[in-house]
N, C-alpha and C. Protein backbone atom coordinates (compact mmCIF):
# COMPACT_ATOMS: atom_id res chain seq x y z
N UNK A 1 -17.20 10.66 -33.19
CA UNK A 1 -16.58 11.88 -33.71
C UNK A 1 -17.46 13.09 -33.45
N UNK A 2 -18.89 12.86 -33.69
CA UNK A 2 -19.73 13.75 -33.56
C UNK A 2 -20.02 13.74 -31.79
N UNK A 3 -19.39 13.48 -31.02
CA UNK A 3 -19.67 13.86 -29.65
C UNK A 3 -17.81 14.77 -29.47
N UNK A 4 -16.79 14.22 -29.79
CA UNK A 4 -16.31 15.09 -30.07
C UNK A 4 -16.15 16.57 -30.59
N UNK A 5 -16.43 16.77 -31.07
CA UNK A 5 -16.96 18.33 -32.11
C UNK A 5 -17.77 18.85 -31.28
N UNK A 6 -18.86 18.26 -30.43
CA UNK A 6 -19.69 18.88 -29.39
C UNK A 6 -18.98 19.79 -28.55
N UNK A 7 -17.72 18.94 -27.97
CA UNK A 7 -17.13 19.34 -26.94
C UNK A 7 -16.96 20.76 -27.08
N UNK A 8 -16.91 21.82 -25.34
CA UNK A 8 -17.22 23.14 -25.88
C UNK A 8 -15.82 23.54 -25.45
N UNK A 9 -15.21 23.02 -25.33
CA UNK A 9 -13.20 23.45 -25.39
C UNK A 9 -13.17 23.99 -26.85
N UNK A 10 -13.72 23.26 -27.69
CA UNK A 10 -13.26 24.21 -29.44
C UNK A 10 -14.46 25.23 -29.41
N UNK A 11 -14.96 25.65 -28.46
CA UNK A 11 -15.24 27.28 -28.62
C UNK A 11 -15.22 28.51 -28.09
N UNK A 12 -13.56 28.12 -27.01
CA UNK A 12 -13.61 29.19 -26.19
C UNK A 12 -12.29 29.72 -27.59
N UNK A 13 -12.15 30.74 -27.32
CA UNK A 13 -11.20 31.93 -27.69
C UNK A 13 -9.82 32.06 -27.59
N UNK A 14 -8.98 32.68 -28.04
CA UNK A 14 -7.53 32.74 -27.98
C UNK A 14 -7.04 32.97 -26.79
N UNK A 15 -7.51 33.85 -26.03
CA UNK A 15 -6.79 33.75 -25.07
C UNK A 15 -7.02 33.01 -23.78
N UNK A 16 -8.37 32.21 -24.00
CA UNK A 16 -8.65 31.11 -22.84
C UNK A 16 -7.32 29.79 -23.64
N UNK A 17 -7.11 29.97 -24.40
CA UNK A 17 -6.22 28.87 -25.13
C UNK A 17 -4.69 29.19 -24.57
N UNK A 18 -4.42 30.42 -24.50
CA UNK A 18 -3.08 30.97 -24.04
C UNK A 18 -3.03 30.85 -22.30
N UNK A 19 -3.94 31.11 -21.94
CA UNK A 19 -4.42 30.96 -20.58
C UNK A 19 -4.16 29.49 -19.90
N UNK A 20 -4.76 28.60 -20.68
CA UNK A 20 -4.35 26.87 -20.58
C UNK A 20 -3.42 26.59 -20.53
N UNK A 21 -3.12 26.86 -21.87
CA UNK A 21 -1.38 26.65 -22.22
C UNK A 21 -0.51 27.27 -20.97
N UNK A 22 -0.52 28.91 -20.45
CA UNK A 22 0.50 29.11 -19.72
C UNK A 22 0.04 28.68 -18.06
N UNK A 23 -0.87 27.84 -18.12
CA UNK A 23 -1.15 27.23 -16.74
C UNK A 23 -0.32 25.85 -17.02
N UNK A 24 0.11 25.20 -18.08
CA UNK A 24 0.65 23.86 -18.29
C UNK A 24 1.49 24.21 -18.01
N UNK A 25 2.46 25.10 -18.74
CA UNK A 25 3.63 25.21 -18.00
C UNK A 25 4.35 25.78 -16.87
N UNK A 26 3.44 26.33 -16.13
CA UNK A 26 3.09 26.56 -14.61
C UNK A 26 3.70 25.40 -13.87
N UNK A 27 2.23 24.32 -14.19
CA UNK A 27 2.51 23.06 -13.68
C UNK A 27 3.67 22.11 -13.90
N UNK A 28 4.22 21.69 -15.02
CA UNK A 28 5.17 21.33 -15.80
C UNK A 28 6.34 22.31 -14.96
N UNK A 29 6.49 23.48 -15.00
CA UNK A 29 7.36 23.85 -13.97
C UNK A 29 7.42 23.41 -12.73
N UNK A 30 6.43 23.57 -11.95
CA UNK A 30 6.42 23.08 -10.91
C UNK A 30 7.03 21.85 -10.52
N UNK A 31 6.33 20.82 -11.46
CA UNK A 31 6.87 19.63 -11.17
C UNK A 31 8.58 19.71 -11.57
N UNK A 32 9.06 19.94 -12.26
CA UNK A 32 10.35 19.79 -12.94
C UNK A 32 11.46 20.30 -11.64
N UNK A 33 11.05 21.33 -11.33
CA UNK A 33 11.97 22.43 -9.81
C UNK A 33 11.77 21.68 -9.07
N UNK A 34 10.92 20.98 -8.64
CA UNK A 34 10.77 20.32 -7.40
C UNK A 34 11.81 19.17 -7.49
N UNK A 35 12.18 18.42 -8.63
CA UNK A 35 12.84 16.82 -8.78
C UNK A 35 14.08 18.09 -8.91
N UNK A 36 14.42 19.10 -9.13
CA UNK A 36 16.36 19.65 -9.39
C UNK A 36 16.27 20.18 -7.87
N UNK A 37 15.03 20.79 -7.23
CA UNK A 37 15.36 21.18 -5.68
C UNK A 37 16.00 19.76 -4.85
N UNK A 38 15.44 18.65 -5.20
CA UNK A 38 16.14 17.02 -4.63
C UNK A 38 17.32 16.64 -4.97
N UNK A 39 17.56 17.51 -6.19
CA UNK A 39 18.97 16.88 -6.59
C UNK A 39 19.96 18.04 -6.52
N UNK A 40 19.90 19.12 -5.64
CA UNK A 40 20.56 20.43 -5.96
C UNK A 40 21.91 19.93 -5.07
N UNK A 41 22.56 20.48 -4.81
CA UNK A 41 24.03 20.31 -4.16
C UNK A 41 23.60 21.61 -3.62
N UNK A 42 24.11 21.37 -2.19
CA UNK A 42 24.00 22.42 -1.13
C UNK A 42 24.73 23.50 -1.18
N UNK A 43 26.35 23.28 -1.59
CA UNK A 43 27.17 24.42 -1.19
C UNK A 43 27.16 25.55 -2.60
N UNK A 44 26.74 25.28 -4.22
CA UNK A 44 26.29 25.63 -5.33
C UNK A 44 27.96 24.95 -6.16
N UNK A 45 29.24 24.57 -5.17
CA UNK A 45 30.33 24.29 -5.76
C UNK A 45 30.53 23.42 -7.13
N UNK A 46 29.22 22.14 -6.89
CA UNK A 46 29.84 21.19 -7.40
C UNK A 46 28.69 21.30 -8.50
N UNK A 47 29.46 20.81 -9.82
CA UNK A 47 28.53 20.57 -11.23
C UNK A 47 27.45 19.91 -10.94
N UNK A 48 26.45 19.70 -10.60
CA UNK A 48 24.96 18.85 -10.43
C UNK A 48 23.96 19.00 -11.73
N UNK A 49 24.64 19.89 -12.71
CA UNK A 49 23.84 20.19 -13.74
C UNK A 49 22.88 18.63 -14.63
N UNK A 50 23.60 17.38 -14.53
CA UNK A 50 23.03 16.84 -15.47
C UNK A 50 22.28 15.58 -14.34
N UNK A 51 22.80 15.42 -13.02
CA UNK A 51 22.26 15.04 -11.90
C UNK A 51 21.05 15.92 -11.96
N UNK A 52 20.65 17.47 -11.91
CA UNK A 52 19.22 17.47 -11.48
C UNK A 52 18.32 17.81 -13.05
N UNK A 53 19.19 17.24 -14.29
CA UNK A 53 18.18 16.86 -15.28
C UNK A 53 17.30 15.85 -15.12
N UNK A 54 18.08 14.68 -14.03
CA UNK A 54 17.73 13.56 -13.76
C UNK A 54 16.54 13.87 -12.97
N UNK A 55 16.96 14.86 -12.01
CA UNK A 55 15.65 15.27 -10.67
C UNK A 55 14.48 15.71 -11.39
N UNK A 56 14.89 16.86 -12.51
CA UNK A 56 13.61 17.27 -13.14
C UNK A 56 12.49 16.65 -13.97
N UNK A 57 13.33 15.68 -14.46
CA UNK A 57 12.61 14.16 -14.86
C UNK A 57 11.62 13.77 -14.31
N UNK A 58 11.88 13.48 -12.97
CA UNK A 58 11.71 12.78 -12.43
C UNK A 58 10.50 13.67 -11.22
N UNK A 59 10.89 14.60 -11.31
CA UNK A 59 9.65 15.80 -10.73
C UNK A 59 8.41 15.66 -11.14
N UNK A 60 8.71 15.70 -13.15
CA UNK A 60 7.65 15.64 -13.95
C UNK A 60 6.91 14.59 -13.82
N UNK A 61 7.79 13.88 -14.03
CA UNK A 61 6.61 11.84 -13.80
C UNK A 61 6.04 11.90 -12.48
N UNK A 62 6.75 12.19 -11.04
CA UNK A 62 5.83 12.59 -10.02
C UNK A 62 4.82 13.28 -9.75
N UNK A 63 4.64 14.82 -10.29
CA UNK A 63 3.99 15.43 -10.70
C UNK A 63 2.42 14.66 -11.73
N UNK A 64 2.90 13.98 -12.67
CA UNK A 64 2.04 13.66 -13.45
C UNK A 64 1.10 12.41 -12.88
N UNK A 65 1.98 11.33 -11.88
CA UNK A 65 1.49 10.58 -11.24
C UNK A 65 0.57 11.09 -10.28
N UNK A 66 0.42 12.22 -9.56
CA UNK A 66 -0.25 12.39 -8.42
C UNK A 66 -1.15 13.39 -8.75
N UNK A 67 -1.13 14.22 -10.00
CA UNK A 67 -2.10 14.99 -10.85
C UNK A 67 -2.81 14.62 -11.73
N UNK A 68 -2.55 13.20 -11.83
CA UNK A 68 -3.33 12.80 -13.08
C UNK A 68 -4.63 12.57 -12.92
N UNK A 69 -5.11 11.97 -11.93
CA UNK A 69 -6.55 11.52 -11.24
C UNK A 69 -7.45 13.36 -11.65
N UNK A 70 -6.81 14.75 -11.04
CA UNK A 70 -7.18 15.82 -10.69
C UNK A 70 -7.19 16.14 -11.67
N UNK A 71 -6.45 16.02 -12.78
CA UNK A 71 -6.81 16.63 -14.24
C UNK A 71 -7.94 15.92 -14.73
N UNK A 72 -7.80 14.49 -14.74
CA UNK A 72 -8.88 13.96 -15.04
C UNK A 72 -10.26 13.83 -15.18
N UNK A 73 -10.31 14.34 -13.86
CA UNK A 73 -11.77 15.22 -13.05
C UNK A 73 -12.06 16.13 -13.66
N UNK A 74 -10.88 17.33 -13.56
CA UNK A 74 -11.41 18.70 -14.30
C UNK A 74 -11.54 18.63 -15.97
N UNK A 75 -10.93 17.61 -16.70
CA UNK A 75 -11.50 17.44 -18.04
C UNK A 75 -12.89 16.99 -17.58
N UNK A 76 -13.40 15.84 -17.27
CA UNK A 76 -15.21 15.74 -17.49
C UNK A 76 -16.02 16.76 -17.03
N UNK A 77 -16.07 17.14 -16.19
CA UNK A 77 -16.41 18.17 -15.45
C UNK A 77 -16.22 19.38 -16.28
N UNK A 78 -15.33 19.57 -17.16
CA UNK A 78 -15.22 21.07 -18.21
C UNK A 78 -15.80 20.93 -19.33
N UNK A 79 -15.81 19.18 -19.90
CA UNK A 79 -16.54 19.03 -20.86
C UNK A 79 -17.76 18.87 -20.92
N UNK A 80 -18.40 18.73 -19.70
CA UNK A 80 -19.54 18.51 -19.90
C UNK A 80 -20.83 19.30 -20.18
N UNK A 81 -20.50 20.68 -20.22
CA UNK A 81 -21.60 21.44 -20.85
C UNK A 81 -20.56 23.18 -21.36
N UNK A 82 -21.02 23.76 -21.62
CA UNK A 82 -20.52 24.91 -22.11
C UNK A 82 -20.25 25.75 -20.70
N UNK A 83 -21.39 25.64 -19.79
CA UNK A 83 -21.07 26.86 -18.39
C UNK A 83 -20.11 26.21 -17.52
N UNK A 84 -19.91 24.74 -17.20
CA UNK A 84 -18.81 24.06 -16.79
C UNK A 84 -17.60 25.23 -17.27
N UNK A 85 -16.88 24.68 -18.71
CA UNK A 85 -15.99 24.84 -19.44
C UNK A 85 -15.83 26.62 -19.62
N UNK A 86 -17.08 27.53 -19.07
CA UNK A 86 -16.83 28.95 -18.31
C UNK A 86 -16.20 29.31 -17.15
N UNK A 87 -16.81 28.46 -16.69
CA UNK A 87 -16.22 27.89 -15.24
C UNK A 87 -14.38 28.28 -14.98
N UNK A 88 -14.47 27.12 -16.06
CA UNK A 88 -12.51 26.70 -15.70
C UNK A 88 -12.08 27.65 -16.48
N UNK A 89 -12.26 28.35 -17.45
CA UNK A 89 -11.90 29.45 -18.30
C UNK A 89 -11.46 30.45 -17.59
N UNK A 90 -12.52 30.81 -16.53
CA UNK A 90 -12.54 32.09 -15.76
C UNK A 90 -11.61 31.84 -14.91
N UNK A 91 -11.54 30.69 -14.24
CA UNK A 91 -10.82 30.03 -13.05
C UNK A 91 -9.13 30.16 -13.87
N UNK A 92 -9.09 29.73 -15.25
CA UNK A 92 -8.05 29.48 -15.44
C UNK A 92 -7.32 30.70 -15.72
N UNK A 93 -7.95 31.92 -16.28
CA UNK A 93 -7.16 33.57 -15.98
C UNK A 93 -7.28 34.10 -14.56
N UNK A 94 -7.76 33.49 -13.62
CA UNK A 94 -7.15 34.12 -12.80
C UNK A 94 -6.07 33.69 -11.82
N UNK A 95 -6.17 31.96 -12.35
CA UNK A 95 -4.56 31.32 -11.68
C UNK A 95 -3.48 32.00 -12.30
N UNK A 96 -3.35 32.09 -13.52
CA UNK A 96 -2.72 32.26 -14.42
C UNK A 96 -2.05 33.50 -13.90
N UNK A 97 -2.74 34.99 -13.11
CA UNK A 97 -2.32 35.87 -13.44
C UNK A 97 -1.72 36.30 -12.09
N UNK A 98 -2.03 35.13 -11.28
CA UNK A 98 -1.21 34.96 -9.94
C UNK A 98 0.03 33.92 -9.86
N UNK A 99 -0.23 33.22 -10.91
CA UNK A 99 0.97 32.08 -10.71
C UNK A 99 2.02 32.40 -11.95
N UNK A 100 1.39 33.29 -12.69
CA UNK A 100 2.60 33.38 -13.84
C UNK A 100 3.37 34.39 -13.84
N UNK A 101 3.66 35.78 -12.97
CA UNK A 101 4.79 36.26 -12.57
C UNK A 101 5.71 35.28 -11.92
N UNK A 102 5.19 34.60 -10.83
CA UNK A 102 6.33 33.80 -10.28
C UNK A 102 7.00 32.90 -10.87
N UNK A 103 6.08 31.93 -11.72
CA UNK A 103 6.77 31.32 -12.82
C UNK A 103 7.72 32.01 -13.69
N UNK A 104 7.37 33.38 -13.98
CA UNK A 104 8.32 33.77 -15.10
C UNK A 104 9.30 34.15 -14.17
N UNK A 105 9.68 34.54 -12.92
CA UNK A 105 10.66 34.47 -12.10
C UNK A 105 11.54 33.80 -11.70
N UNK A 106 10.45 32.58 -11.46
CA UNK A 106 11.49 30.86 -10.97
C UNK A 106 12.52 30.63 -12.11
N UNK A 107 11.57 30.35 -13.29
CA UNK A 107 12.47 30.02 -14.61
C UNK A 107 13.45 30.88 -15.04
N UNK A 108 13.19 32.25 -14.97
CA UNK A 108 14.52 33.06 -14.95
C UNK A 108 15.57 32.86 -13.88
N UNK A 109 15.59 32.56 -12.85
CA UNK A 109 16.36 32.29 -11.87
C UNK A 109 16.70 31.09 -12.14
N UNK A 110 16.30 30.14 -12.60
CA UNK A 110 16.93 28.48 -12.92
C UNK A 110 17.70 28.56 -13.84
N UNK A 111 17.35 29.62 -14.94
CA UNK A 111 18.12 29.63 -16.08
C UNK A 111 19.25 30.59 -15.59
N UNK A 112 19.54 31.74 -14.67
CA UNK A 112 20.45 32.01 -14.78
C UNK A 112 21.45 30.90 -13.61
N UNK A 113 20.83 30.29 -12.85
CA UNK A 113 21.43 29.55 -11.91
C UNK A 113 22.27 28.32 -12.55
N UNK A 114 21.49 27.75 -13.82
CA UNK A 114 22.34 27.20 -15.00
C UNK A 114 23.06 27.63 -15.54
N UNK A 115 23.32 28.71 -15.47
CA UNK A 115 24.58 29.11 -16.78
C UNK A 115 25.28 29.96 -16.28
N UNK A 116 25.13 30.72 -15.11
CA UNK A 116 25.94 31.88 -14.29
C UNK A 116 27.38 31.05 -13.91
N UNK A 117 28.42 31.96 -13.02
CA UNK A 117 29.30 31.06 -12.65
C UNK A 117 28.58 30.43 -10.99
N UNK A 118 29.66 29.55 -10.20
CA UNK A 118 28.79 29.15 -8.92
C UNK A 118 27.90 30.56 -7.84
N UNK A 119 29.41 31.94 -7.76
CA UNK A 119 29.00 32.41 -6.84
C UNK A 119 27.70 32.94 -7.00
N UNK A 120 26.80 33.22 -8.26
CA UNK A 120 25.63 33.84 -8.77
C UNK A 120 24.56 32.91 -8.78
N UNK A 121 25.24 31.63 -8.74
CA UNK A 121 24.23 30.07 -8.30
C UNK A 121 23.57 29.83 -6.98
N UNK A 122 24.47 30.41 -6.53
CA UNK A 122 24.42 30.18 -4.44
C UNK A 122 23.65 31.15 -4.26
N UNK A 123 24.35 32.02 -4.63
CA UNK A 123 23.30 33.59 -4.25
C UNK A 123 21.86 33.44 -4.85
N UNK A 124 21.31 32.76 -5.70
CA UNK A 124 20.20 32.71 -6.39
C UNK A 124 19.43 31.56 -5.80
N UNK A 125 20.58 30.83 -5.30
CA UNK A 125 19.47 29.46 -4.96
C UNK A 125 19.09 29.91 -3.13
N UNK A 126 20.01 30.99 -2.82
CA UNK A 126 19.57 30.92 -1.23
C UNK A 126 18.49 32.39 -1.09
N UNK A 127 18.57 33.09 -2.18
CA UNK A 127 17.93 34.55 -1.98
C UNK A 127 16.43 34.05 -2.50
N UNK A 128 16.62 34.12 -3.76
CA UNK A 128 15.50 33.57 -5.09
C UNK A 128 14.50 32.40 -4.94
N UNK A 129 15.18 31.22 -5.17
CA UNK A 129 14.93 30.50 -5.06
C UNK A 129 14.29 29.80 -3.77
N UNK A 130 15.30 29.73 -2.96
CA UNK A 130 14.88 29.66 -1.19
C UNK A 130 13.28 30.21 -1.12
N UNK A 131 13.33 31.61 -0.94
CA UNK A 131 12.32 32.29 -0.88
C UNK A 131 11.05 31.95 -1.35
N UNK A 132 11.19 31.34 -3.07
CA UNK A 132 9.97 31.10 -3.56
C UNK A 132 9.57 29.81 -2.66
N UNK A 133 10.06 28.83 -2.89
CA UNK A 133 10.55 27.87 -2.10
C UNK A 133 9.50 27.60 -0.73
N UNK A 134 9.93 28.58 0.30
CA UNK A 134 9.37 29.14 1.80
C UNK A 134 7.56 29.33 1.06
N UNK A 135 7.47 30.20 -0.15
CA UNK A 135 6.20 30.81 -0.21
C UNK A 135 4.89 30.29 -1.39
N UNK A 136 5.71 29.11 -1.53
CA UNK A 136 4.86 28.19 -2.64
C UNK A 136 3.47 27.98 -2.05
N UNK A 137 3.53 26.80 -0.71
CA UNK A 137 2.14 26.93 -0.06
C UNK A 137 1.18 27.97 -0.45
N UNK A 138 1.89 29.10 0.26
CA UNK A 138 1.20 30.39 0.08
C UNK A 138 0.19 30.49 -1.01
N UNK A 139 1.36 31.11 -2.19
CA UNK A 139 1.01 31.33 -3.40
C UNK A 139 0.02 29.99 -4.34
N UNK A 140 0.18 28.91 -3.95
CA UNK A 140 -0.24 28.07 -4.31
C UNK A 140 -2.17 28.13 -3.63
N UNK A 141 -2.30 28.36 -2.41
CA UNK A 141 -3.37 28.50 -1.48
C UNK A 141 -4.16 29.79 -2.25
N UNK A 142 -3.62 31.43 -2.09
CA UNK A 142 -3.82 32.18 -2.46
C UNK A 142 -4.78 32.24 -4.06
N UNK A 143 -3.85 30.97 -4.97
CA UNK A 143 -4.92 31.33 -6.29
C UNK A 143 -5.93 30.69 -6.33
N UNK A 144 -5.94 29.48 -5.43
CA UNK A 144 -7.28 28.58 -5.47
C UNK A 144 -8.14 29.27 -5.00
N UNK A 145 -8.08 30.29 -3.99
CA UNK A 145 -9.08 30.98 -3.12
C UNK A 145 -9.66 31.81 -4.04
N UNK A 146 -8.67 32.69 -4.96
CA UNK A 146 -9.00 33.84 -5.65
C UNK A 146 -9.94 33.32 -7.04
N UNK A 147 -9.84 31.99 -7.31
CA UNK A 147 -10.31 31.58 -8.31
C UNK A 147 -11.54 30.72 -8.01
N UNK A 148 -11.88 30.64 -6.62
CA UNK A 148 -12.95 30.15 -6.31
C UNK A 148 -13.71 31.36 -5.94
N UNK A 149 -12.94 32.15 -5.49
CA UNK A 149 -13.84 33.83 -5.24
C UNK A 149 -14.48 34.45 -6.68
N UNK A 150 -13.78 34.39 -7.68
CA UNK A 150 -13.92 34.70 -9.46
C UNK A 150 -15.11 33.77 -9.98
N UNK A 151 -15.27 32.18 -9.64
CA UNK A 151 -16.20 31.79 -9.98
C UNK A 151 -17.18 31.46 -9.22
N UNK A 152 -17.21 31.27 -7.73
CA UNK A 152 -18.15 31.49 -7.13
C UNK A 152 -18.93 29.84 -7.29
N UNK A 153 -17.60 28.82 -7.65
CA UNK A 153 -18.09 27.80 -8.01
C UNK A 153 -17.82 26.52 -7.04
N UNK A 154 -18.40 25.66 -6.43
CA UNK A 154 -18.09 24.82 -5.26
C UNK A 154 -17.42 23.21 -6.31
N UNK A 155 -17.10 23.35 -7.39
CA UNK A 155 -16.72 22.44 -8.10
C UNK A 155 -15.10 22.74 -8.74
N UNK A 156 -15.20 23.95 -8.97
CA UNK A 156 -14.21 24.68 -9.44
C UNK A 156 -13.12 24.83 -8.10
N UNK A 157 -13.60 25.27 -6.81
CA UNK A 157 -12.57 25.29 -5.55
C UNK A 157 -12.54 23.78 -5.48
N UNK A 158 -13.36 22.99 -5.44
CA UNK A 158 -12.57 22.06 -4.56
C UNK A 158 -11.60 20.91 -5.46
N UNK A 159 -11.82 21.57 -6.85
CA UNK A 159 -10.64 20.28 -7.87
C UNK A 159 -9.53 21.33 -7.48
N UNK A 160 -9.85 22.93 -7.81
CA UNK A 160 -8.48 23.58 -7.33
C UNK A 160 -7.31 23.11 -6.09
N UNK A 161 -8.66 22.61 -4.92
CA UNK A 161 -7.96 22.48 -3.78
C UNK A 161 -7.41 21.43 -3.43
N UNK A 162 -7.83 20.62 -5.01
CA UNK A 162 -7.16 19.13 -4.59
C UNK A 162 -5.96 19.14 -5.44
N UNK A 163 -6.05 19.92 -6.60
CA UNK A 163 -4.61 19.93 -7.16
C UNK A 163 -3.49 20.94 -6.35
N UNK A 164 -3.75 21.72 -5.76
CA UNK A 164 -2.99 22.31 -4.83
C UNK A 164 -2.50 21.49 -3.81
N UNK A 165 -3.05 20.33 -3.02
CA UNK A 165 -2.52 19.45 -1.98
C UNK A 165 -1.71 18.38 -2.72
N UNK A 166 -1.90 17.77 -3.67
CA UNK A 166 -0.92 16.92 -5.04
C UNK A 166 -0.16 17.63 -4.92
N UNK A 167 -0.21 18.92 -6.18
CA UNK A 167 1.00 19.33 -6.55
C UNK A 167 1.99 19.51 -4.69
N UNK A 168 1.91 20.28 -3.95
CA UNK A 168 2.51 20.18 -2.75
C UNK A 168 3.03 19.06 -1.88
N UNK A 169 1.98 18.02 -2.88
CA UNK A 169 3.27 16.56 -2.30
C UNK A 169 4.34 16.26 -3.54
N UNK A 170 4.40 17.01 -4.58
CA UNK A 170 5.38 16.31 -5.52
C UNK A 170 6.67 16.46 -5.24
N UNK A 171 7.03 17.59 -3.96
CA UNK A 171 8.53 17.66 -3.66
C UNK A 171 8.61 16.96 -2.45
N UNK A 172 7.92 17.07 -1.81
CA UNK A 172 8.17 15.36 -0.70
C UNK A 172 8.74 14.26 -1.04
N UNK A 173 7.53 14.00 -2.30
CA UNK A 173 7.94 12.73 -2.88
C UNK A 173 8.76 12.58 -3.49
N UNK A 174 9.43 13.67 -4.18
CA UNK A 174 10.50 13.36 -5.58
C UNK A 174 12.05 13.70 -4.18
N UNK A 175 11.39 14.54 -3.48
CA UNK A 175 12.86 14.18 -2.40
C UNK A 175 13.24 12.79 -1.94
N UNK A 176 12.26 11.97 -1.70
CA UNK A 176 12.05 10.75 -0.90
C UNK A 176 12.70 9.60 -2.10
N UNK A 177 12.02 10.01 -3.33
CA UNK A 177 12.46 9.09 -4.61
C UNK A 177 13.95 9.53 -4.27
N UNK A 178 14.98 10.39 -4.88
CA UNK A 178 15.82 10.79 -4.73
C UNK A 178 16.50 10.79 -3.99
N UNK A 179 16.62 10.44 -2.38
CA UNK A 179 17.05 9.47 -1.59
C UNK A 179 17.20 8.50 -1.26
N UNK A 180 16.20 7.41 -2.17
CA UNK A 180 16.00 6.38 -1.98
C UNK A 180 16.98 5.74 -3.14
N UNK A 181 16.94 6.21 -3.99
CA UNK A 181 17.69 6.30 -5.34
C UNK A 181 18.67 7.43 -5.86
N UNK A 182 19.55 7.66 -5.64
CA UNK A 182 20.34 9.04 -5.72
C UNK A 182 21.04 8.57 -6.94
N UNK A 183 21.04 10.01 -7.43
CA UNK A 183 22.38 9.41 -8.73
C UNK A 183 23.48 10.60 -8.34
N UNK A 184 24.55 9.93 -8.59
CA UNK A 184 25.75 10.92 -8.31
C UNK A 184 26.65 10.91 -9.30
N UNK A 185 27.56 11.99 -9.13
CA UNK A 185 28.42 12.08 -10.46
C UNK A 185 29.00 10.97 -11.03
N UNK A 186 29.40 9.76 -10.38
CA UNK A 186 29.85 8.83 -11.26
C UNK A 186 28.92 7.78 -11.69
N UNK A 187 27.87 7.94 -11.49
CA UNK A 187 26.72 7.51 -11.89
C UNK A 187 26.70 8.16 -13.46
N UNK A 188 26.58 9.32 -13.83
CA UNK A 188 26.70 10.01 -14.70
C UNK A 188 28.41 10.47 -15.93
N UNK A 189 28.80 9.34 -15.35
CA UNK A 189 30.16 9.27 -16.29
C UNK A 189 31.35 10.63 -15.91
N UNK A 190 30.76 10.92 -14.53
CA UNK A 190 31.64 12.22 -14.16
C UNK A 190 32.27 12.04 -12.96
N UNK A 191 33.67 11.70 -13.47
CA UNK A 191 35.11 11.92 -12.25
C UNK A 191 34.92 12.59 -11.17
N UNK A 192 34.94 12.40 -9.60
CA UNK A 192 34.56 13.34 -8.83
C UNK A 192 34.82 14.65 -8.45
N UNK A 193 36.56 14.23 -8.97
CA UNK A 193 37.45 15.46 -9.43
C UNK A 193 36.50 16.82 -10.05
N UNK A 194 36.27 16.07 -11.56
CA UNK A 194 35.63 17.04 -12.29
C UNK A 194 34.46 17.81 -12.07
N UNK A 195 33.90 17.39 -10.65
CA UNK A 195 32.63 18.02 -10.21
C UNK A 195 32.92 19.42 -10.19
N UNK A 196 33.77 19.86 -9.84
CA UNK A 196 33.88 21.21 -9.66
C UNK A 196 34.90 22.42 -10.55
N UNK A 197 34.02 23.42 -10.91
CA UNK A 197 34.45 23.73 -11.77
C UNK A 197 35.81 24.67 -11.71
């Protein structure tokens, strides 16, 4: 217990805590879009809504499978002394402040792509979406650099650079799952008829 309490995670500050937190659901996004990008329906016509609950599922468990080793790392490595756990602090506001406009973008666009009618679905999934889509690499490349430039740390870039090559296989893979295994509307208790609204 008393090596617990050591740990120097309970003495960073509120907003290295908010900082964490909105990097989880960064990731947690990530993974989730990637398993509904596998299960999306091409033309935006047909209901796929509870088909790519299935994908987003299934993003996440991929996601978690191929990140788990890389989180793993960066917990010992953060816990292990107080300038470590500066380290990822610093590292972690400045992913944060590159990856969380787009996040708050993607998710606005998923959510209106959920609940809009189709023609505002199509248009979102080929303008919006597409786009982010094309520039993930990018953006994904871009914060590891900027956050290895911020800490100036050869421990800090290269877990960055390994969760950046993971996360970038989780839509390979959750496509590949999802082909291999597809669920389709009558899989899901839905008439084919009724696919469309």
């Amino acid at each position: 217990m008393d090596t617990v309490q050591a740990w120097p995670i309970w003495g960073i500050g509120g907003p290295a805590w908010a900082a964490l937190a909105a990097l989880l659901v960064v990731v947690l996004q990530h993974g989730g879009t990637a398993g509904i990008h596998a299960a999306m329906g091409r033309d935006g016509m047909i209901d796929h809504r509870r088909a790519e609950a299935v994908g987003a599922l299934r993003g996440t468990v991929a996601l978690a499978a191929l990140m788990g080793p890389v989180f793993a790392a960066w917990t010992v490595d953060a816990l292990s002394s107080p300038e470590r756990m500066d380290a990822y602090v610093r590292a972690n506001e400045v992913l944060i402040a590159i990856y969380g406009p787009v996040t708050v973008v993607a998710l606005l666009s998923f959510v209106l792509a959920r609940t809009m009618p189709w023609q505002v679905r199509s248009n979102l999934n080929s303008a919006v979406l597409g786009t982010l889509e094309l520039l993930r690499p990018w953006i994904a490349a871009a914060g590891v650099a900027a956050a290895a430039a911020a800490t100036r740390d050869p421990g800090v870039a290269a877990l960055g650079a390994a969760a950046v090559v993971t996360g970038l296989l989780v839509g390979p893979l959750t496509r590949r799952w999802w082909y291999a295994r597809p669920v389709r509307l009558a899989d899901l208790g839905v008439a084919p008829e009724a696919g469309r609204p």
